[in-house]
C-alpha atoms as a PDB file:
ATOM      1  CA  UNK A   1      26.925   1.911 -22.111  1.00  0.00           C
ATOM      2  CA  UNK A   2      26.913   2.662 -18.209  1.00  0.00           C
ATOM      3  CA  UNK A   3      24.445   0.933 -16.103  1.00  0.00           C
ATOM      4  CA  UNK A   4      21.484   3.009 -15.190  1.00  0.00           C
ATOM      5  CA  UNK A   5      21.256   4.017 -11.690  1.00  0.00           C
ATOM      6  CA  UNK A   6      18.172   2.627  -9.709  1.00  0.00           C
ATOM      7  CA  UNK A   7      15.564   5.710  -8.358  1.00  0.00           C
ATOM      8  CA  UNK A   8      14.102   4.018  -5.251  1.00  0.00           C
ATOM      9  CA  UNK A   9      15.037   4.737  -1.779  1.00  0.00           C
ATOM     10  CA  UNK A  10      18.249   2.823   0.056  1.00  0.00           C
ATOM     11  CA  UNK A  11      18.212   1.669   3.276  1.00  0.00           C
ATOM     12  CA  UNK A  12      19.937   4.640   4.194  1.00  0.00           C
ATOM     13  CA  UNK A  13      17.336   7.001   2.734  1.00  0.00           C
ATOM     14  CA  UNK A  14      14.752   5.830   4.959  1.00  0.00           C
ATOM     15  CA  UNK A  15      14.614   8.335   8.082  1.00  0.00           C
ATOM     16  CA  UNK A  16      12.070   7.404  10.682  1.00  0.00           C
ATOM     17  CA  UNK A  17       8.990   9.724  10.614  1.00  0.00           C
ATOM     18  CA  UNK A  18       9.413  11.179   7.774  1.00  0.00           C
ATOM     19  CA  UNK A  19       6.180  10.872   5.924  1.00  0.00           C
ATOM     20  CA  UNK A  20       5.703  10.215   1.789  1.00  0.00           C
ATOM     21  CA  UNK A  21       2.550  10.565   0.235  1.00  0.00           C
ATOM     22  CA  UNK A  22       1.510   8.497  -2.990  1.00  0.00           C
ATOM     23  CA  UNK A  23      -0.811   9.751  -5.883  1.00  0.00           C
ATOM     24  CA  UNK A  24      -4.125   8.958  -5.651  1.00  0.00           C
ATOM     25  CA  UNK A  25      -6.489   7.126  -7.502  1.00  0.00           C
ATOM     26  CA  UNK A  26     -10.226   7.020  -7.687  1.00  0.00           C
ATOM     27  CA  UNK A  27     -12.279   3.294  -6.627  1.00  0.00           C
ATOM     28  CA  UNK A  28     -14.604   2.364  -9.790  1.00  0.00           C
ATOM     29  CA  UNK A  29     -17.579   0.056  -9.790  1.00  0.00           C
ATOM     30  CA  UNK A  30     -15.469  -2.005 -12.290  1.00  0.00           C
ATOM     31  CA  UNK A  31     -12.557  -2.559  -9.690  1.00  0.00           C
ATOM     32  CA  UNK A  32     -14.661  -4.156  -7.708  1.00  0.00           C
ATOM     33  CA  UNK A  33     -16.660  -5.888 -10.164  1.00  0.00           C
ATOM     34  CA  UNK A  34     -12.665  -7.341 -11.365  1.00  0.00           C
ATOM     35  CA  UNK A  35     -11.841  -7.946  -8.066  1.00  0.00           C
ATOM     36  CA  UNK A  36     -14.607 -10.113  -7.270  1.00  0.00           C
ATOM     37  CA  UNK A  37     -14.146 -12.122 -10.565  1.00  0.00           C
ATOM     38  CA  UNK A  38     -10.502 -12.638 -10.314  1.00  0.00           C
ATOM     39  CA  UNK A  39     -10.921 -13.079  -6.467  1.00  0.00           C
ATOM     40  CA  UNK A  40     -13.906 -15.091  -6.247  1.00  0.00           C
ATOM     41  CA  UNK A  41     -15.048 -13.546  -3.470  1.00  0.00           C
ATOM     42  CA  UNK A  42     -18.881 -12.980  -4.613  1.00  0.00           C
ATOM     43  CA  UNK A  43     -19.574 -12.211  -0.989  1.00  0.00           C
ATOM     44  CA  UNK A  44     -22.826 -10.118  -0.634  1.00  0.00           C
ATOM     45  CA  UNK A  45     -21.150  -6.545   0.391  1.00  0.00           C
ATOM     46  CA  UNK A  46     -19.151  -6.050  -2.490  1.00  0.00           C
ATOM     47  CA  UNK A  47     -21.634  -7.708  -5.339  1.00  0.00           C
ATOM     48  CA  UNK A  48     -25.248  -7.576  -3.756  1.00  0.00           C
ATOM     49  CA  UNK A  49     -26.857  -4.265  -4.510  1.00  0.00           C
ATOM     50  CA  UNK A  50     -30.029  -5.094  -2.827  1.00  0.00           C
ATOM     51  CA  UNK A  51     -28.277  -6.824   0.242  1.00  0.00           C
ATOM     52  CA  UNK A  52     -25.668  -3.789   0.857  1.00  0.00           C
ATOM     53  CA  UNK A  53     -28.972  -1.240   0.737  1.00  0.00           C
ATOM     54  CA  UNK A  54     -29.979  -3.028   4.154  1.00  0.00           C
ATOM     55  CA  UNK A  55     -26.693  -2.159   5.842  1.00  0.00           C
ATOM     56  CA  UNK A  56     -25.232   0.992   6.403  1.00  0.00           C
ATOM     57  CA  UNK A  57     -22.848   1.255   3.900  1.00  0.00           C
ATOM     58  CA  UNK A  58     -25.906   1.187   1.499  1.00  0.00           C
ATOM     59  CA  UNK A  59     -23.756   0.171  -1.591  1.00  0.00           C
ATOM     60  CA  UNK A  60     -21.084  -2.823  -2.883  1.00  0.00           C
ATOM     61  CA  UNK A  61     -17.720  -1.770  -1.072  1.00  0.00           C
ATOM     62  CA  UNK A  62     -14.564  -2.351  -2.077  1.00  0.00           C
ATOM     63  CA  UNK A  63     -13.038  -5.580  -0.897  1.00  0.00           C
ATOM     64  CA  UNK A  64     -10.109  -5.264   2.067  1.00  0.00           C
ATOM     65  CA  UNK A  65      -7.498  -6.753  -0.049  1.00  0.00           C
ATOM     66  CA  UNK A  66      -8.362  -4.695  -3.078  1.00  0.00           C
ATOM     67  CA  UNK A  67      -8.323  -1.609  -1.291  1.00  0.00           C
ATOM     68  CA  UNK A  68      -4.565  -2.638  -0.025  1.00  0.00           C
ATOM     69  CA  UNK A  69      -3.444  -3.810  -3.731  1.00  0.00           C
ATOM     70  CA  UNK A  70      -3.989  -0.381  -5.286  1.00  0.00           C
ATOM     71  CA  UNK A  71      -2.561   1.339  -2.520  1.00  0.00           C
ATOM     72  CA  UNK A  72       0.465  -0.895  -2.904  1.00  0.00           C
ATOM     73  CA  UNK A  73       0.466   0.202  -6.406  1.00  0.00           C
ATOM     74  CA  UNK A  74       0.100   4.096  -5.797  1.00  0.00           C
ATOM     75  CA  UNK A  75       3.366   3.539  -3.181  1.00  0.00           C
ATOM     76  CA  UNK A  76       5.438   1.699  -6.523  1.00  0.00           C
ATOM     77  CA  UNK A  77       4.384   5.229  -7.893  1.00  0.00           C
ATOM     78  CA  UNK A  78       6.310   6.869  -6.034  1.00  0.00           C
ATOM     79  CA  UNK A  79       9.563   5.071  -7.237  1.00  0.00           C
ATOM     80  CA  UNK A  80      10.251   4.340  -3.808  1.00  0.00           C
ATOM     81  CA  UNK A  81      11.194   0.772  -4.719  1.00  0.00           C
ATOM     82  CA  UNK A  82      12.494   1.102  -8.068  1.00  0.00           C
ATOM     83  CA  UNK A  83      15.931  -1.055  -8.085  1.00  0.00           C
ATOM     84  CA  UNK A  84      16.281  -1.142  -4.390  1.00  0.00           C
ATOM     85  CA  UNK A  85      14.019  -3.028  -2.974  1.00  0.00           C
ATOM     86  CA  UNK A  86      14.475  -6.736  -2.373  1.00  0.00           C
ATOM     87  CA  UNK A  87      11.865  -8.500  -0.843  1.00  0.00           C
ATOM     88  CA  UNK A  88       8.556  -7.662   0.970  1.00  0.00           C
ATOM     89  CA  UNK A  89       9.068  -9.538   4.314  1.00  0.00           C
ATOM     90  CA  UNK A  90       5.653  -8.812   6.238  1.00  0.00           C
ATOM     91  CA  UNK A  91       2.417  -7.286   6.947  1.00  0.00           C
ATOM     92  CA  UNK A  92       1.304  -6.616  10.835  1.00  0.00           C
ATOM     93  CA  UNK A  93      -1.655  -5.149  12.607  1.00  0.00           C
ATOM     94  CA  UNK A  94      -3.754  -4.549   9.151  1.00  0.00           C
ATOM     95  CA  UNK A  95      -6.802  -3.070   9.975  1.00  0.00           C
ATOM     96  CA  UNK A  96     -10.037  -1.885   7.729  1.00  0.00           C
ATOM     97  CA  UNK A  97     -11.340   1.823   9.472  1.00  0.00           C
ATOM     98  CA  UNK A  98     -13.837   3.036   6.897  1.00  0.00           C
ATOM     99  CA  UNK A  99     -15.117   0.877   3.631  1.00  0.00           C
ATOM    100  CA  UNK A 100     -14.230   1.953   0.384  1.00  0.00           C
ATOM    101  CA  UNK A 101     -17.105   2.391  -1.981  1.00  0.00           C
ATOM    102  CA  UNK A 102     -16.677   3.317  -5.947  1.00  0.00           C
ATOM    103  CA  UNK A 103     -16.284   6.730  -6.171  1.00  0.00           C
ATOM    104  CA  UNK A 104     -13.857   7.104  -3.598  1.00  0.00           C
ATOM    105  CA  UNK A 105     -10.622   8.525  -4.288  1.00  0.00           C
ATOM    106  CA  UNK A 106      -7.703   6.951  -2.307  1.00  0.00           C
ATOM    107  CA  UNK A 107      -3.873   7.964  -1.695  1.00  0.00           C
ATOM    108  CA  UNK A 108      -1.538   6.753   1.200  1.00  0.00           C
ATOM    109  CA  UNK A 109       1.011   7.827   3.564  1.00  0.00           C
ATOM    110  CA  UNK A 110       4.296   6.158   4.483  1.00  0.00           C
ATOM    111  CA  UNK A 111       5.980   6.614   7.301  1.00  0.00           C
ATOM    112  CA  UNK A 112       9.382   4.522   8.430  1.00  0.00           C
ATOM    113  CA  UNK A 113       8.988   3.272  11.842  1.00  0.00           C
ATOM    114  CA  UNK A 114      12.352   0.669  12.376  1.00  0.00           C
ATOM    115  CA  UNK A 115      15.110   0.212  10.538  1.00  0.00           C
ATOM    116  CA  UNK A 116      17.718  -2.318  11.154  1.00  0.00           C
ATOM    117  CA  UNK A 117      20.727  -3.973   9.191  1.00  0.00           C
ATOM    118  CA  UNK A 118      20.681  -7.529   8.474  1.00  0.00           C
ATOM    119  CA  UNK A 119      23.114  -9.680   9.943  1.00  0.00           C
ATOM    120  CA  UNK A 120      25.531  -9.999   7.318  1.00  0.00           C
ATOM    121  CA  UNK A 121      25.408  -5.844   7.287  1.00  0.00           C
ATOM    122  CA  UNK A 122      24.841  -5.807   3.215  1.00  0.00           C
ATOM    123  CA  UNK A 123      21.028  -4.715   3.392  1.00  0.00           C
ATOM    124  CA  UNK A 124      18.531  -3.374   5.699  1.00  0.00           C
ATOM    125  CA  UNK A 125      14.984  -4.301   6.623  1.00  0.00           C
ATOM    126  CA  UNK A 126      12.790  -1.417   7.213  1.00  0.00           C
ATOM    127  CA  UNK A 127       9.433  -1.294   8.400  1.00  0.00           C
ATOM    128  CA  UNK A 128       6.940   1.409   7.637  1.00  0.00           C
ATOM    129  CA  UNK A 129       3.513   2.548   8.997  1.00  0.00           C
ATOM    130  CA  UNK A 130       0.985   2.371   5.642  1.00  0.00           C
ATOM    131  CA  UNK A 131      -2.353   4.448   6.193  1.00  0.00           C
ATOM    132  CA  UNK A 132      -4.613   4.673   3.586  1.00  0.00           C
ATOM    133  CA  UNK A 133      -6.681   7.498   3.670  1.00  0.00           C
ATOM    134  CA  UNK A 134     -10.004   9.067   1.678  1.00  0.00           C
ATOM    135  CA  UNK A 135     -10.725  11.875  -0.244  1.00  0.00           C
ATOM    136  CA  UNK A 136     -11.833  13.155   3.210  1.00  0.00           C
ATOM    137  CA  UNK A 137      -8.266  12.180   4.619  1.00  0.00           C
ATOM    138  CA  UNK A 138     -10.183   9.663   6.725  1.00  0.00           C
ATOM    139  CA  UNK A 139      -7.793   6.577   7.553  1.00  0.00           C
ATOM    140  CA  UNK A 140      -9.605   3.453   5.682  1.00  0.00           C
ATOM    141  CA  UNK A 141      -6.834   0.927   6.299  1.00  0.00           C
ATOM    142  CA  UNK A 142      -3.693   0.395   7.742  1.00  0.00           C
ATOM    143  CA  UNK A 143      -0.874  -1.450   8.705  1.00  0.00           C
ATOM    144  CA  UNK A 144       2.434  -1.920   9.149  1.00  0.00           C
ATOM    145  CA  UNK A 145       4.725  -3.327   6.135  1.00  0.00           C
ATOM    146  CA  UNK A 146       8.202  -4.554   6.827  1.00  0.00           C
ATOM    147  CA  UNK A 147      10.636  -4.960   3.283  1.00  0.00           C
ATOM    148  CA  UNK A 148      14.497  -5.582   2.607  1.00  0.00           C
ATOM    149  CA  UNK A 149      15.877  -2.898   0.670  1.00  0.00           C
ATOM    150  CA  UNK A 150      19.765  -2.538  -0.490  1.00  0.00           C
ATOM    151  CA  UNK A 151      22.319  -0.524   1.106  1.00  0.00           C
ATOM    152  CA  UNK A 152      23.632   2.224  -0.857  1.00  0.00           C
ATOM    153  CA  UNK A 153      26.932   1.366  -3.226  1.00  0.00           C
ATOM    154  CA  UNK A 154      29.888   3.221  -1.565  1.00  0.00           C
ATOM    155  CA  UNK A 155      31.340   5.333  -4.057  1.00  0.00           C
ATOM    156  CA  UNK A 156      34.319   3.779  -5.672  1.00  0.00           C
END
């Protein structure tokens, strides 16, 4: 039996400004109900009904990190990663725009920035622009995500 091929991107794949969109997936009261629990982070704005009606938001929000995990997820999605990356190195500049409240339906663009060989020359390390973006294509987070992915097999 041959071995099976991996899907994701290599190094090499990556070109700089090229964009890749995920699916999307809609933000449910339950998320952040889980979140909290598996978090702990009870904090007011994403539990406190009566506490988030006094600010504008008006309504639990998502929590940052939550917000970043499924979008994470939507990105593996993709197959972007499948068998070729190696390691998530880094996460720079994250910033939250817009909250997130249930309801919401999120996707996310990706767009290579840098890309550089490692010293040895057998993988690369690219880092990528991440914005996450409404229903209304409003940016709600971003950042910028560095990861070491292989190089591509030369052909024997």
């Amino acid at each position: 039996m041959s071995e099976q091929k991996p899907r994701g991107l290599y190094y090499e794949d990556f070109e700089i400004g090229e964009r890749l969109l995920t699916p999307r997936r809609t933000i449910t009261q339950t998320d952040i109900v889980n979140y909290a629990c598996l978090s702990g982070d009870f904090n007011a704005p994403h539990v406190d009904w009566e506490f988030c009606k006094t600010q504008p938001y008006g309504e639990p929000i998502a929590h940052g990190p939550l917000v970043f995990g499924i979008a994470s997820g939507l990105a593996c999605q993709t197959g972007m990663n499948d068998g070729t990356v190696v390691a998530f190195l880094g996460l720079d500049n994250w910033r939250i725009h817009l909250p997130v409240k249930h309801g919401d339906t999120i996707h996310m663009a990706v767009t290579p920035t840098e890309k550089r060989l490692t010293r040895k020359g057998d993988r690369g390390i690219v880092t990528v622009r991440r914005e996450i973006l409404n229903q209304r294509d409003e940016i709600v987070q971003s950042m910028d995500t560095t990861s070491m992915y292989l190089r591509r097999p030369e052909a024997s």
